[in-house]
PDB file of N, CA and C in Angstrom:
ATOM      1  N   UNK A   1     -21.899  28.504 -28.369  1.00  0.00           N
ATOM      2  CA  UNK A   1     -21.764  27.910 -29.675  1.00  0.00           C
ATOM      3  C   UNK A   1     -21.084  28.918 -30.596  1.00  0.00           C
ATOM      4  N   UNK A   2     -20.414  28.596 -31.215  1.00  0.00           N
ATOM      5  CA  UNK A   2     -19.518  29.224 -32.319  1.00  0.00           C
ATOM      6  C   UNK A   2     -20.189  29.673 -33.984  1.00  0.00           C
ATOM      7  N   UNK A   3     -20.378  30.762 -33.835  1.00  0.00           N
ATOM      8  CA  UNK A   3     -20.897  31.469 -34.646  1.00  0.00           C
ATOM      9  C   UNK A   3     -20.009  30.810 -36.743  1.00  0.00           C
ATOM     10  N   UNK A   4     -21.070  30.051 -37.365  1.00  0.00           N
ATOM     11  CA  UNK A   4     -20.333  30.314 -38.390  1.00  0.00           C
ATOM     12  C   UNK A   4     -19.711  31.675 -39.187  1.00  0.00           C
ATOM     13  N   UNK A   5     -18.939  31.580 -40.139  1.00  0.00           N
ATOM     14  CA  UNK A   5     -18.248  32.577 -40.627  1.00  0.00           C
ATOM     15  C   UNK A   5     -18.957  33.141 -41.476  1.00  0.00           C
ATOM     16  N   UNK A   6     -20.409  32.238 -42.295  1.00  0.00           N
ATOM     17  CA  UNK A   6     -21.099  32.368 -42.862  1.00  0.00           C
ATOM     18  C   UNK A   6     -22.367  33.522 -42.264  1.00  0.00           C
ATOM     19  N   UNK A   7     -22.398  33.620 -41.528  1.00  0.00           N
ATOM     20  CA  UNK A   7     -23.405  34.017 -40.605  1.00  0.00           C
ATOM     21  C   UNK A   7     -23.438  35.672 -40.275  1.00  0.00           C
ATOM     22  N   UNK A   8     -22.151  36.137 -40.265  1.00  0.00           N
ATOM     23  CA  UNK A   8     -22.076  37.300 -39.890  1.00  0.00           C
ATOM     24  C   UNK A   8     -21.647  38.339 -41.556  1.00  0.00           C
ATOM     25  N   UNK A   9     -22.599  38.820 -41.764  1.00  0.00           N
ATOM     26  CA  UNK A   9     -22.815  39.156 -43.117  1.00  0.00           C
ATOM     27  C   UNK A   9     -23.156  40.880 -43.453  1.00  0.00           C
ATOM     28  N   UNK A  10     -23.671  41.299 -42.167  1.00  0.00           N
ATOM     29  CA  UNK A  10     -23.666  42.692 -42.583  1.00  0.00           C
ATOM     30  C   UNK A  10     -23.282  43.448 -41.315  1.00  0.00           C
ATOM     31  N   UNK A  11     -23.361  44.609 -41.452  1.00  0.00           N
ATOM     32  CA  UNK A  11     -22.746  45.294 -40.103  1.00  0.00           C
ATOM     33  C   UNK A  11     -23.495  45.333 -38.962  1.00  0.00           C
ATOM     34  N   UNK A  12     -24.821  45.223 -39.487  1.00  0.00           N
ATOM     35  CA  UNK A  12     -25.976  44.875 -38.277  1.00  0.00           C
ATOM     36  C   UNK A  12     -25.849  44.109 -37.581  1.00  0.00           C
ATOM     37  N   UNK A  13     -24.861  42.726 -38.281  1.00  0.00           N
ATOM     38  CA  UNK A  13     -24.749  41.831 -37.755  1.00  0.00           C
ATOM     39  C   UNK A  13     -23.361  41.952 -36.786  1.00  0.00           C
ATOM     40  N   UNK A  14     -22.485  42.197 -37.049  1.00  0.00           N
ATOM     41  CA  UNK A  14     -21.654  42.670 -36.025  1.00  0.00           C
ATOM     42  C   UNK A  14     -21.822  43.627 -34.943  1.00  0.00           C
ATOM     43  N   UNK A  15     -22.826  44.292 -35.308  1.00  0.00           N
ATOM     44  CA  UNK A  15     -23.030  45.236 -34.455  1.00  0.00           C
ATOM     45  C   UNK A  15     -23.408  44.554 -33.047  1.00  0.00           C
ATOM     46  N   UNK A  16     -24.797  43.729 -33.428  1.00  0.00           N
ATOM     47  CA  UNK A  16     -25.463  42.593 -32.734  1.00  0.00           C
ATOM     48  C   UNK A  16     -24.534  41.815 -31.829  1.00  0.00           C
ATOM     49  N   UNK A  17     -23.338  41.266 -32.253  1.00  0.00           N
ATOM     50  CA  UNK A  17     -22.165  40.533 -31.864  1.00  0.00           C
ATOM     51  C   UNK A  17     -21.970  41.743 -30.775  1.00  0.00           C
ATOM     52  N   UNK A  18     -21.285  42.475 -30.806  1.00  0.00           N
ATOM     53  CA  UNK A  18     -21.187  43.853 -29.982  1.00  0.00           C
ATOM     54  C   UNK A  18     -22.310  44.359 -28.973  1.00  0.00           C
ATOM     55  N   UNK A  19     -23.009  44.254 -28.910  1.00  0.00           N
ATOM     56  CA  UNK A  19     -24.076  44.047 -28.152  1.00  0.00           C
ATOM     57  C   UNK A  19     -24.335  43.082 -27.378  1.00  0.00           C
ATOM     58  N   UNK A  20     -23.955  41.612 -27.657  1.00  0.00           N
ATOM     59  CA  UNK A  20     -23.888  41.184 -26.899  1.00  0.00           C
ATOM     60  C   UNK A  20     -24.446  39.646 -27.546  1.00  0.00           C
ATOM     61  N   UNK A  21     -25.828  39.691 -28.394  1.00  0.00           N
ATOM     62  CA  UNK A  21     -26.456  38.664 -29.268  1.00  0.00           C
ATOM     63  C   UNK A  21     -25.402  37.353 -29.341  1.00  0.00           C
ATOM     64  N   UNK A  22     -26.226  36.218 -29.877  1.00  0.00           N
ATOM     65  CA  UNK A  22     -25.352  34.963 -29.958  1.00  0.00           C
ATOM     66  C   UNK A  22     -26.272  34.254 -30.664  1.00  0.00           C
ATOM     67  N   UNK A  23     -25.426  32.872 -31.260  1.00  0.00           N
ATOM     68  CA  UNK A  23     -25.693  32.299 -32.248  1.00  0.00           C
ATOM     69  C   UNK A  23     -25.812  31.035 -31.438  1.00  0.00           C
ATOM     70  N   UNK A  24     -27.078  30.291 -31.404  1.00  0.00           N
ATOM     71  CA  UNK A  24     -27.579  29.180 -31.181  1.00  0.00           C
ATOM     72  C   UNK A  24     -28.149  28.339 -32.080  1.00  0.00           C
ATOM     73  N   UNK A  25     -27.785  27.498 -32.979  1.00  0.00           N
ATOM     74  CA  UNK A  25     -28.807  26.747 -34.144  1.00  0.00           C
ATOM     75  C   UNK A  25     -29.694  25.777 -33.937  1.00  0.00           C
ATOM     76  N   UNK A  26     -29.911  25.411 -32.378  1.00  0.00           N
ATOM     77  CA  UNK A  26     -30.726  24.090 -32.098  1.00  0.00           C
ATOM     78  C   UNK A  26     -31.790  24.024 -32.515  1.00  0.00           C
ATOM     79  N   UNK A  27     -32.745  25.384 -32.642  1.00  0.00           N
ATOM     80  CA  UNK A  27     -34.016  25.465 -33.116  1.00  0.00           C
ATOM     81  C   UNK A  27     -33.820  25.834 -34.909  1.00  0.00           C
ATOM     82  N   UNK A  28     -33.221  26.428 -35.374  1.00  0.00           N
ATOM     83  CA  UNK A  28     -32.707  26.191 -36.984  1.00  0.00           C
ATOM     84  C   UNK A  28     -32.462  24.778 -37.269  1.00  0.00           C
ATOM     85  N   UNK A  29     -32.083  24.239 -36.357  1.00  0.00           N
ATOM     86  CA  UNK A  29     -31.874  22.743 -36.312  1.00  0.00           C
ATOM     87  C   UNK A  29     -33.384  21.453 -36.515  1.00  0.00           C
ATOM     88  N   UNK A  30     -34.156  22.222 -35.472  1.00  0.00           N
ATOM     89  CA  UNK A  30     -35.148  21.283 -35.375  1.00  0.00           C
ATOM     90  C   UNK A  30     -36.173  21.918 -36.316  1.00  0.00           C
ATOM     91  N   UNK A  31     -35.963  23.040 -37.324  1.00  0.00           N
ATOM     92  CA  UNK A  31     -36.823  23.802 -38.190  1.00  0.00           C
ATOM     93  C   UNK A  31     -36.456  22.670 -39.528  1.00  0.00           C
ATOM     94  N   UNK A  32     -35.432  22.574 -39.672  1.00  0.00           N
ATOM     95  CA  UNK A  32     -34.841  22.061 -40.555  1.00  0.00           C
ATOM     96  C   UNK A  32     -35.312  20.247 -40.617  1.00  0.00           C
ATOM     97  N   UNK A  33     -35.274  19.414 -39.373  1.00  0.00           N
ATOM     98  CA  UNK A  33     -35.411  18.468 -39.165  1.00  0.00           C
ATOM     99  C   UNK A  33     -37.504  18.134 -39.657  1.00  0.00           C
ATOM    100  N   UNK A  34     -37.872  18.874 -38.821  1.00  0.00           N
ATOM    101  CA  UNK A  34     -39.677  19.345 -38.804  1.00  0.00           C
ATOM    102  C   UNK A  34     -39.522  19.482 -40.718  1.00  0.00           C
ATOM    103  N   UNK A  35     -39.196  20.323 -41.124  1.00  0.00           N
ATOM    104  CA  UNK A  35     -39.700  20.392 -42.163  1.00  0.00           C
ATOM    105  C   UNK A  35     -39.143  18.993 -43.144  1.00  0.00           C
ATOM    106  N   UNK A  36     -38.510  18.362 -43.496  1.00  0.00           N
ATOM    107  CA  UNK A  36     -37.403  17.322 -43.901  1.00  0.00           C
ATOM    108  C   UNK A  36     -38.356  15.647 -44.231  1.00  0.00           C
ATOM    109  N   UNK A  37     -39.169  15.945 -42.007  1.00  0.00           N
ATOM    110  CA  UNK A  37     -39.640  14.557 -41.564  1.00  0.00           C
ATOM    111  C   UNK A  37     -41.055  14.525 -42.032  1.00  0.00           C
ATOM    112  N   UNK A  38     -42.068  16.090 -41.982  1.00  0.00           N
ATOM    113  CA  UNK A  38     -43.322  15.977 -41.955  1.00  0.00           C
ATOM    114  C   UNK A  38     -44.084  17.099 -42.964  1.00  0.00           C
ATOM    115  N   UNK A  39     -43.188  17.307 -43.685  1.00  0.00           N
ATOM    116  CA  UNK A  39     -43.673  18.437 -44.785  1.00  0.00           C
ATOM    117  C   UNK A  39     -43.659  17.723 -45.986  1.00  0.00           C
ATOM    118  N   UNK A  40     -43.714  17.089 -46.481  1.00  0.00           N
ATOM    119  CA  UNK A  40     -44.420  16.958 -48.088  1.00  0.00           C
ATOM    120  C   UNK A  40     -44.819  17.147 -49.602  1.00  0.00           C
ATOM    121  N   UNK A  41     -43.948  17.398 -50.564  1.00  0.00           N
ATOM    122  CA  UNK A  41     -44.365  17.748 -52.031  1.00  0.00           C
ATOM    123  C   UNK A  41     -45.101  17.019 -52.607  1.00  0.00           C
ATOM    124  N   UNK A  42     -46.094  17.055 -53.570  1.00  0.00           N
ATOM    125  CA  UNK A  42     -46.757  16.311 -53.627  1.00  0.00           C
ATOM    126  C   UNK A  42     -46.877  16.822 -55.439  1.00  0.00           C
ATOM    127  N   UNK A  43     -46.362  15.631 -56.147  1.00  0.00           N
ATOM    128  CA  UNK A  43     -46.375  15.786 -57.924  1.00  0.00           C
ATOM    129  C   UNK A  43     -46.829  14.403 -58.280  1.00  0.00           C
ATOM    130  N   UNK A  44     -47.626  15.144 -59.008  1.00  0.00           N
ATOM    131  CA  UNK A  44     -48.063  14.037 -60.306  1.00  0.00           C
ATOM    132  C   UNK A  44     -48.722  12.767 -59.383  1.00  0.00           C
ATOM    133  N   UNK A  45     -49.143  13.121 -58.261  1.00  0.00           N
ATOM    134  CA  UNK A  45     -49.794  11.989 -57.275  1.00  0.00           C
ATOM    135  C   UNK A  45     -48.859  11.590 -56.223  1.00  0.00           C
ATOM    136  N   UNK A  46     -47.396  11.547 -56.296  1.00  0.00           N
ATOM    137  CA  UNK A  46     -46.343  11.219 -55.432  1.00  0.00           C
ATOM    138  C   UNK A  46     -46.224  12.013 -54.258  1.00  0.00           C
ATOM    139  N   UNK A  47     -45.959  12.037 -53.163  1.00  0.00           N
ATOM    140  CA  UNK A  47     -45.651  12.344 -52.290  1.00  0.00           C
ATOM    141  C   UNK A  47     -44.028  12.387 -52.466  1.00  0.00           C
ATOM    142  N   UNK A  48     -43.692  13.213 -51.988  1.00  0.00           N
ATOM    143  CA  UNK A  48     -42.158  12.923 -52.111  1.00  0.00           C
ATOM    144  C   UNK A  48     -41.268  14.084 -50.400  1.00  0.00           C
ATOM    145  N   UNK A  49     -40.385  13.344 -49.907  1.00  0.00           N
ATOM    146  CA  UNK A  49     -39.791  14.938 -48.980  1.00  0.00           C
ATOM    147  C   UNK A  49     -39.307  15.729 -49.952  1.00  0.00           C
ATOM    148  N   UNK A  50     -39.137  17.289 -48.974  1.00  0.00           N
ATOM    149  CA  UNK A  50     -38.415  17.654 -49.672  1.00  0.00           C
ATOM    150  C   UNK A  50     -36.969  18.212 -49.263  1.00  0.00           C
ATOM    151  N   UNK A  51     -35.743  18.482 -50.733  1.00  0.00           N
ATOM    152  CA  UNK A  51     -34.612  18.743 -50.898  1.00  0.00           C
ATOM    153  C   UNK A  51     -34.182  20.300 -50.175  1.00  0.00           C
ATOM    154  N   UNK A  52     -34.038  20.733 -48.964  1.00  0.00           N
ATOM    155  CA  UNK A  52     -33.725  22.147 -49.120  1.00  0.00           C
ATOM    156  C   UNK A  52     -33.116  22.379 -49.486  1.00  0.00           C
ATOM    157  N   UNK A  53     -32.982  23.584 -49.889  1.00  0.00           N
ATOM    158  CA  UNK A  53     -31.804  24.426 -51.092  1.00  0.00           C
ATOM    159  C   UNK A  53     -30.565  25.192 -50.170  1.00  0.00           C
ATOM    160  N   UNK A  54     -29.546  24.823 -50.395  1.00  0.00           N
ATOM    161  CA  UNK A  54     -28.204  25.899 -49.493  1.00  0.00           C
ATOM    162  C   UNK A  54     -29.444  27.477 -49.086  1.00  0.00           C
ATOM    163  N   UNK A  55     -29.546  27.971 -50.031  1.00  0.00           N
ATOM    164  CA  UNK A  55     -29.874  29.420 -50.136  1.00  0.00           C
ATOM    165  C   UNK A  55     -31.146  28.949 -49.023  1.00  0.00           C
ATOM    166  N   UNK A  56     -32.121  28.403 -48.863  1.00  0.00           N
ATOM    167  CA  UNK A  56     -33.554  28.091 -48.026  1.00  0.00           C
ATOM    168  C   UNK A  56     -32.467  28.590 -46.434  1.00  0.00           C
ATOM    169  N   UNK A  57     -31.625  27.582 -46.449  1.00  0.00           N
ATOM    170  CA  UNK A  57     -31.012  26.787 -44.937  1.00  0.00           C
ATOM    171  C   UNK A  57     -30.128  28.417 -44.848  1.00  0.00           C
ATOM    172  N   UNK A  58     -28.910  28.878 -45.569  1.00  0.00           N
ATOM    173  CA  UNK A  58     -28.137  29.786 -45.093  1.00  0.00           C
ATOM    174  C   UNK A  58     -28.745  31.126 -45.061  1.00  0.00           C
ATOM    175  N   UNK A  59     -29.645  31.177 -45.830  1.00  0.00           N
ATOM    176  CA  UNK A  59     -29.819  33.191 -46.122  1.00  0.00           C
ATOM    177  C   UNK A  59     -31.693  32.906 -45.296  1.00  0.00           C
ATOM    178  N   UNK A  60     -32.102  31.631 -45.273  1.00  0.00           N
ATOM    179  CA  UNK A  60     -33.447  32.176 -44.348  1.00  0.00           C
ATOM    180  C   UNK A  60     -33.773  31.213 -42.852  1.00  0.00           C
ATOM    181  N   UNK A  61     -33.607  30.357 -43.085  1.00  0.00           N
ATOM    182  CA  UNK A  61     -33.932  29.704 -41.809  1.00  0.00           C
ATOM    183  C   UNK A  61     -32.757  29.412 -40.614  1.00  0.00           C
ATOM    184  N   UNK A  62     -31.365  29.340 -40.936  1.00  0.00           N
ATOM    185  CA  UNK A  62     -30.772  29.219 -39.895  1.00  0.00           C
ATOM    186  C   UNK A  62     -30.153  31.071 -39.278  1.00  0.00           C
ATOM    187  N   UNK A  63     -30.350  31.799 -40.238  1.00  0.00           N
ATOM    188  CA  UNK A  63     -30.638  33.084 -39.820  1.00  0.00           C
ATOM    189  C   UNK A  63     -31.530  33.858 -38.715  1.00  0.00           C
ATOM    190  N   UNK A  64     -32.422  33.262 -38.954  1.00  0.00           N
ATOM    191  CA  UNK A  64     -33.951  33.770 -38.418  1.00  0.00           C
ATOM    192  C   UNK A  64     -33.808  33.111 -37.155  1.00  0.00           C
ATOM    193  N   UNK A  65     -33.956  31.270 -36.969  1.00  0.00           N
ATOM    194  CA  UNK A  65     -34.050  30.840 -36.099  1.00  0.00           C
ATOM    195  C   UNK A  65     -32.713  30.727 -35.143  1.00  0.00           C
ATOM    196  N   UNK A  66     -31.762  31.600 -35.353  1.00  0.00           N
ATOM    197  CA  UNK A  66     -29.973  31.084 -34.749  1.00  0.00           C
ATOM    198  C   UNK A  66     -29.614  32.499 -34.008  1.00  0.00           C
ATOM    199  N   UNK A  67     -30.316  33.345 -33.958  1.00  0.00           N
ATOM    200  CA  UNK A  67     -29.401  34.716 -33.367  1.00  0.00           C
ATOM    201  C   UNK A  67     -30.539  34.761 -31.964  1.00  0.00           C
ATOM    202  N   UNK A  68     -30.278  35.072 -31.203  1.00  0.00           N
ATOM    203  CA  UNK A  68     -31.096  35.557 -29.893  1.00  0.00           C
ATOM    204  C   UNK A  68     -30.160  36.824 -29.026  1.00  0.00           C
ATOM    205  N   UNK A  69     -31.079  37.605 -28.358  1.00  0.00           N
ATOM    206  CA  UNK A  69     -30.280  38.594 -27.643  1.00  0.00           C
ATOM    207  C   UNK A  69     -29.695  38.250 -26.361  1.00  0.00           C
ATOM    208  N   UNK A  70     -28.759  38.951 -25.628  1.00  0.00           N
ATOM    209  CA  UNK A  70     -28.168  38.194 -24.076  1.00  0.00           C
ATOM    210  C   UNK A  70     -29.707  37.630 -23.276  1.00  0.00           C
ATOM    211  N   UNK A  71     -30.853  37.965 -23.131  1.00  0.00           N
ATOM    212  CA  UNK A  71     -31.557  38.111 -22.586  1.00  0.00           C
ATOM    213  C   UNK A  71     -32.258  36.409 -23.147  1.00  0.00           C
ATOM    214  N   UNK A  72     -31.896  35.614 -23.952  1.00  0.00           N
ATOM    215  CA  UNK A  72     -31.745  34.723 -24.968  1.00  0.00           C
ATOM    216  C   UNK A  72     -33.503  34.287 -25.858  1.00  0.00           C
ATOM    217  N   UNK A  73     -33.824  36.287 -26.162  1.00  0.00           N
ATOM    218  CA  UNK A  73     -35.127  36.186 -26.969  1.00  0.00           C
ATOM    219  C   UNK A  73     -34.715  35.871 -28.580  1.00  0.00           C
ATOM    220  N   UNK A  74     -35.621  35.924 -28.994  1.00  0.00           N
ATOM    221  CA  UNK A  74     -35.020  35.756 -30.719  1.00  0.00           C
ATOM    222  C   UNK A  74     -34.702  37.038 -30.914  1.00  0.00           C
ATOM    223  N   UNK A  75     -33.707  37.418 -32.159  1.00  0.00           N
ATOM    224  CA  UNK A  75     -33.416  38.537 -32.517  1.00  0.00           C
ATOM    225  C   UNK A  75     -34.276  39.199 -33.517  1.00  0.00           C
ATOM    226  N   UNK A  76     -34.757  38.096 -34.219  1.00  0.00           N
ATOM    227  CA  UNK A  76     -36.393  38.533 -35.506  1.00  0.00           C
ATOM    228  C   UNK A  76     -37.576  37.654 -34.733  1.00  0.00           C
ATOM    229  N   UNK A  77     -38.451  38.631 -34.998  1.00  0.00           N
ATOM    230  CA  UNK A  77     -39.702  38.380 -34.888  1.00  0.00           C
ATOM    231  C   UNK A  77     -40.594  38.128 -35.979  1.00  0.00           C
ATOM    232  N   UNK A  78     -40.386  38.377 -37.341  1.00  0.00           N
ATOM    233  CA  UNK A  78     -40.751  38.372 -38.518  1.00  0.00           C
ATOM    234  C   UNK A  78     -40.279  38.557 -39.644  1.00  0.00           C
ATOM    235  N   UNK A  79     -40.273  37.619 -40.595  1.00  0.00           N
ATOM    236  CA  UNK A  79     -39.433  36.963 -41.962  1.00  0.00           C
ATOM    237  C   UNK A  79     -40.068  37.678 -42.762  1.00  0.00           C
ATOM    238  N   UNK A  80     -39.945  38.282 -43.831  1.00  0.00           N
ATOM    239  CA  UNK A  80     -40.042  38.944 -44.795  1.00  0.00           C
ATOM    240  C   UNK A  80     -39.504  38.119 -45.713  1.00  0.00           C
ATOM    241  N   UNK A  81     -40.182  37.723 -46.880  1.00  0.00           N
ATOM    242  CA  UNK A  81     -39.104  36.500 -47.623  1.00  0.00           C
ATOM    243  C   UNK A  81     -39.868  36.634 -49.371  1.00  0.00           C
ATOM    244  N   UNK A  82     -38.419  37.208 -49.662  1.00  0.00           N
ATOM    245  CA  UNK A  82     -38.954  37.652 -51.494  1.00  0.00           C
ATOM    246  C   UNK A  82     -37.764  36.736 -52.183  1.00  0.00           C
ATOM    247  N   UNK A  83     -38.258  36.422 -52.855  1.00  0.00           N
ATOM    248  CA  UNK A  83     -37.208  35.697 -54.228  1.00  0.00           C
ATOM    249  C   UNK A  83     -37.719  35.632 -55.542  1.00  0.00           C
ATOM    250  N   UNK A  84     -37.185  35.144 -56.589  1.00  0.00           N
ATOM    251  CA  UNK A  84     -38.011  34.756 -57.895  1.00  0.00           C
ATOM    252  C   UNK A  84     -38.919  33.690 -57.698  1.00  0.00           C
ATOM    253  N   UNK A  85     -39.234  33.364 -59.005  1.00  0.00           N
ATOM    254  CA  UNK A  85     -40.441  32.509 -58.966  1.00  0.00           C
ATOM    255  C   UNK A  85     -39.647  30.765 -59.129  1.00  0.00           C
ATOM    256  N   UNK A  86     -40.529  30.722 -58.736  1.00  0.00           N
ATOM    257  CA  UNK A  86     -40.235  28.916 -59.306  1.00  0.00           C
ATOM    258  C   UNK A  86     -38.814  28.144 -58.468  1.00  0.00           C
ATOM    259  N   UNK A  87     -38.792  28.705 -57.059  1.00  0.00           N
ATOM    260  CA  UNK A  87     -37.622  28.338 -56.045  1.00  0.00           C
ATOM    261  C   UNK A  87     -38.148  27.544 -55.171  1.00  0.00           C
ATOM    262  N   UNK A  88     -39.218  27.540 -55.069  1.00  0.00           N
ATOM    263  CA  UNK A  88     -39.768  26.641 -53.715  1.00  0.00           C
ATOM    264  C   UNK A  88     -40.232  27.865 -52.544  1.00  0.00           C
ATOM    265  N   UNK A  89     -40.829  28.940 -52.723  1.00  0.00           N
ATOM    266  CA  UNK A  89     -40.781  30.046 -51.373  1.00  0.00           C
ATOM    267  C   UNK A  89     -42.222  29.199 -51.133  1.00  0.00           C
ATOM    268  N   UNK A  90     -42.998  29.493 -52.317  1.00  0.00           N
ATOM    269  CA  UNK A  90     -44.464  28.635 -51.118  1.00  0.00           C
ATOM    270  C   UNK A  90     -44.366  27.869 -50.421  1.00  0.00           C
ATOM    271  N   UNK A  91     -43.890  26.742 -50.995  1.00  0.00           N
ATOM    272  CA  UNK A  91     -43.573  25.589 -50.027  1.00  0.00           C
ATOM    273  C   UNK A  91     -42.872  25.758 -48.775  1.00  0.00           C
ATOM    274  N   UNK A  92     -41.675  26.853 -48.995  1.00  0.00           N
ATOM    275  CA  UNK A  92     -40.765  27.188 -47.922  1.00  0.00           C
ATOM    276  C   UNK A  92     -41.496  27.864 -46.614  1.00  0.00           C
ATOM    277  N   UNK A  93     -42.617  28.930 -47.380  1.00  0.00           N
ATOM    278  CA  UNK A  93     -43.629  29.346 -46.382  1.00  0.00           C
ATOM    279  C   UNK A  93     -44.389  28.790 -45.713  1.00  0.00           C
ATOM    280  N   UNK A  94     -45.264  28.236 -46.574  1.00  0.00           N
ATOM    281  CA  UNK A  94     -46.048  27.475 -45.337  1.00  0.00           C
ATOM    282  C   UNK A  94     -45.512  26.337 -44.628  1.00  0.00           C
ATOM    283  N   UNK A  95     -44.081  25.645 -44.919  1.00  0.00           N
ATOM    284  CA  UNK A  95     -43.365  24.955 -44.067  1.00  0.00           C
ATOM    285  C   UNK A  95     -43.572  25.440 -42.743  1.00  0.00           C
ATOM    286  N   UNK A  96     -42.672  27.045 -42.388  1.00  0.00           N
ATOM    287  CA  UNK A  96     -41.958  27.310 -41.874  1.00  0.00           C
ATOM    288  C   UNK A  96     -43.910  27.669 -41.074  1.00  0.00           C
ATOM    289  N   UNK A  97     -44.536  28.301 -41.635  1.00  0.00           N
ATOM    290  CA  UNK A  97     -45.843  28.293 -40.586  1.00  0.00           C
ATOM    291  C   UNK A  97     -46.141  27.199 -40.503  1.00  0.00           C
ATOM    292  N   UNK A  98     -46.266  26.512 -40.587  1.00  0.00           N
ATOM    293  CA  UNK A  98     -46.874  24.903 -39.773  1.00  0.00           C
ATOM    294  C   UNK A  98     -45.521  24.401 -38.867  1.00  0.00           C
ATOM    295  N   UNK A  99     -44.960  25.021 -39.206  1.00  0.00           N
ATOM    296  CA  UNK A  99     -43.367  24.535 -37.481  1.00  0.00           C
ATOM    297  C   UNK A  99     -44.187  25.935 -36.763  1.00  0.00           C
ATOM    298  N   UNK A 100     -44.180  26.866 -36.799  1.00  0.00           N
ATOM    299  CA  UNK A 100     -44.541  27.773 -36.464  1.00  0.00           C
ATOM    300  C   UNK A 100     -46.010  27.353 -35.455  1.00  0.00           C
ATOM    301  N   UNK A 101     -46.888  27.066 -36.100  1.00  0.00           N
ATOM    302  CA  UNK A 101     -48.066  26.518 -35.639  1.00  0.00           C
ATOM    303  C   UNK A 101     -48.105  25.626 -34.416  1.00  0.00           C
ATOM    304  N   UNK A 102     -47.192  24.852 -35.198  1.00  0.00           N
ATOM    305  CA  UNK A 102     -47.626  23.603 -34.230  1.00  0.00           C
ATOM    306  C   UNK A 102     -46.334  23.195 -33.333  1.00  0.00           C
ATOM    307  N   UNK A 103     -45.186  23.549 -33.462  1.00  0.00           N
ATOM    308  CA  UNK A 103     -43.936  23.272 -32.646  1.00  0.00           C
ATOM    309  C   UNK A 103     -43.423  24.585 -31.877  1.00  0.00           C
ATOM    310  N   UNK A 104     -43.344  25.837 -32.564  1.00  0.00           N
ATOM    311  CA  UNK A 104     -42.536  27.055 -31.753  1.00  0.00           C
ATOM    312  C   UNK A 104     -42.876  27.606 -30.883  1.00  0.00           C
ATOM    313  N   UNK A 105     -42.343  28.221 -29.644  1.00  0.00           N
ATOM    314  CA  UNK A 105     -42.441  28.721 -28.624  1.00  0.00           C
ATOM    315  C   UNK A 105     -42.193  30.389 -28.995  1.00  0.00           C
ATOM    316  N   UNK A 106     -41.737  31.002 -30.085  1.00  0.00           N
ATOM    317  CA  UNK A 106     -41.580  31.953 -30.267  1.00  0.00           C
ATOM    318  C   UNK A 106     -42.267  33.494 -29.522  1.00  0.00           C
ATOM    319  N   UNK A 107     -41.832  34.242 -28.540  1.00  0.00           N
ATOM    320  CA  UNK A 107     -43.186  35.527 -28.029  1.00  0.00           C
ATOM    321  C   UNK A 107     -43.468  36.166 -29.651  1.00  0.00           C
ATOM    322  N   UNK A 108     -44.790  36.408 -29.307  1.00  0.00           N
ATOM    323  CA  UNK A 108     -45.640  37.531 -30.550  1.00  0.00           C
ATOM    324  C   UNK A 108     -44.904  38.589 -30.552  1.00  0.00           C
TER     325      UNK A 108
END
């Protein structure tokens, strides 16, 4: 699969390329889908899905879940995830642990 242009962003990341790593999004894919179909906001009594944000999809989840090494493990094992306030990270968090929970195959 063909690495977006978007994707390769720091030298680590080329380096990675050089090494050998590759870009797969099927599981960024079904992170994205999981959270979309069965995750939930919930205002003023409404239930509503929710909208991900460019910044959610490009700088954390198709990152995390899209690089694996030749060996085809993940390349992160753990998200570290800071932003301002009032973006959606809670929600984004415990999304991403309840795919985590209940769908990923990820090793510890």
């Amino acid at each position: 699969m063909k690495i977006p242009d978007w994707a390769v962003r720091t030298k680590a990341d080329e380096r990675a390329l050089e090494l050998g790593f590759y870009w797969d999004d099927t599981e960024a894919n079904k992170v994205k889908n999981f959270i979309e179909r069965y995750c939930h906001q919930t205002k003023g009594g409404w239930s509503k899905p929710p909208t991900l944000l460019d910044f959610q999809l490009e700088d954390i989840i198709f990152p995390f879940y899209s690089w694996y090494d030749p060996q085809g493990k993940p390349r992160f094992n753990s998200l570290y995830l800071f932003s301002s306030r009032k973006i959606g990270k809670t929600f984004l968090s415990a999304a991403l642990c309840a795919y985590d929970l209940c769908t990923s195959h990820r090793p510890e």
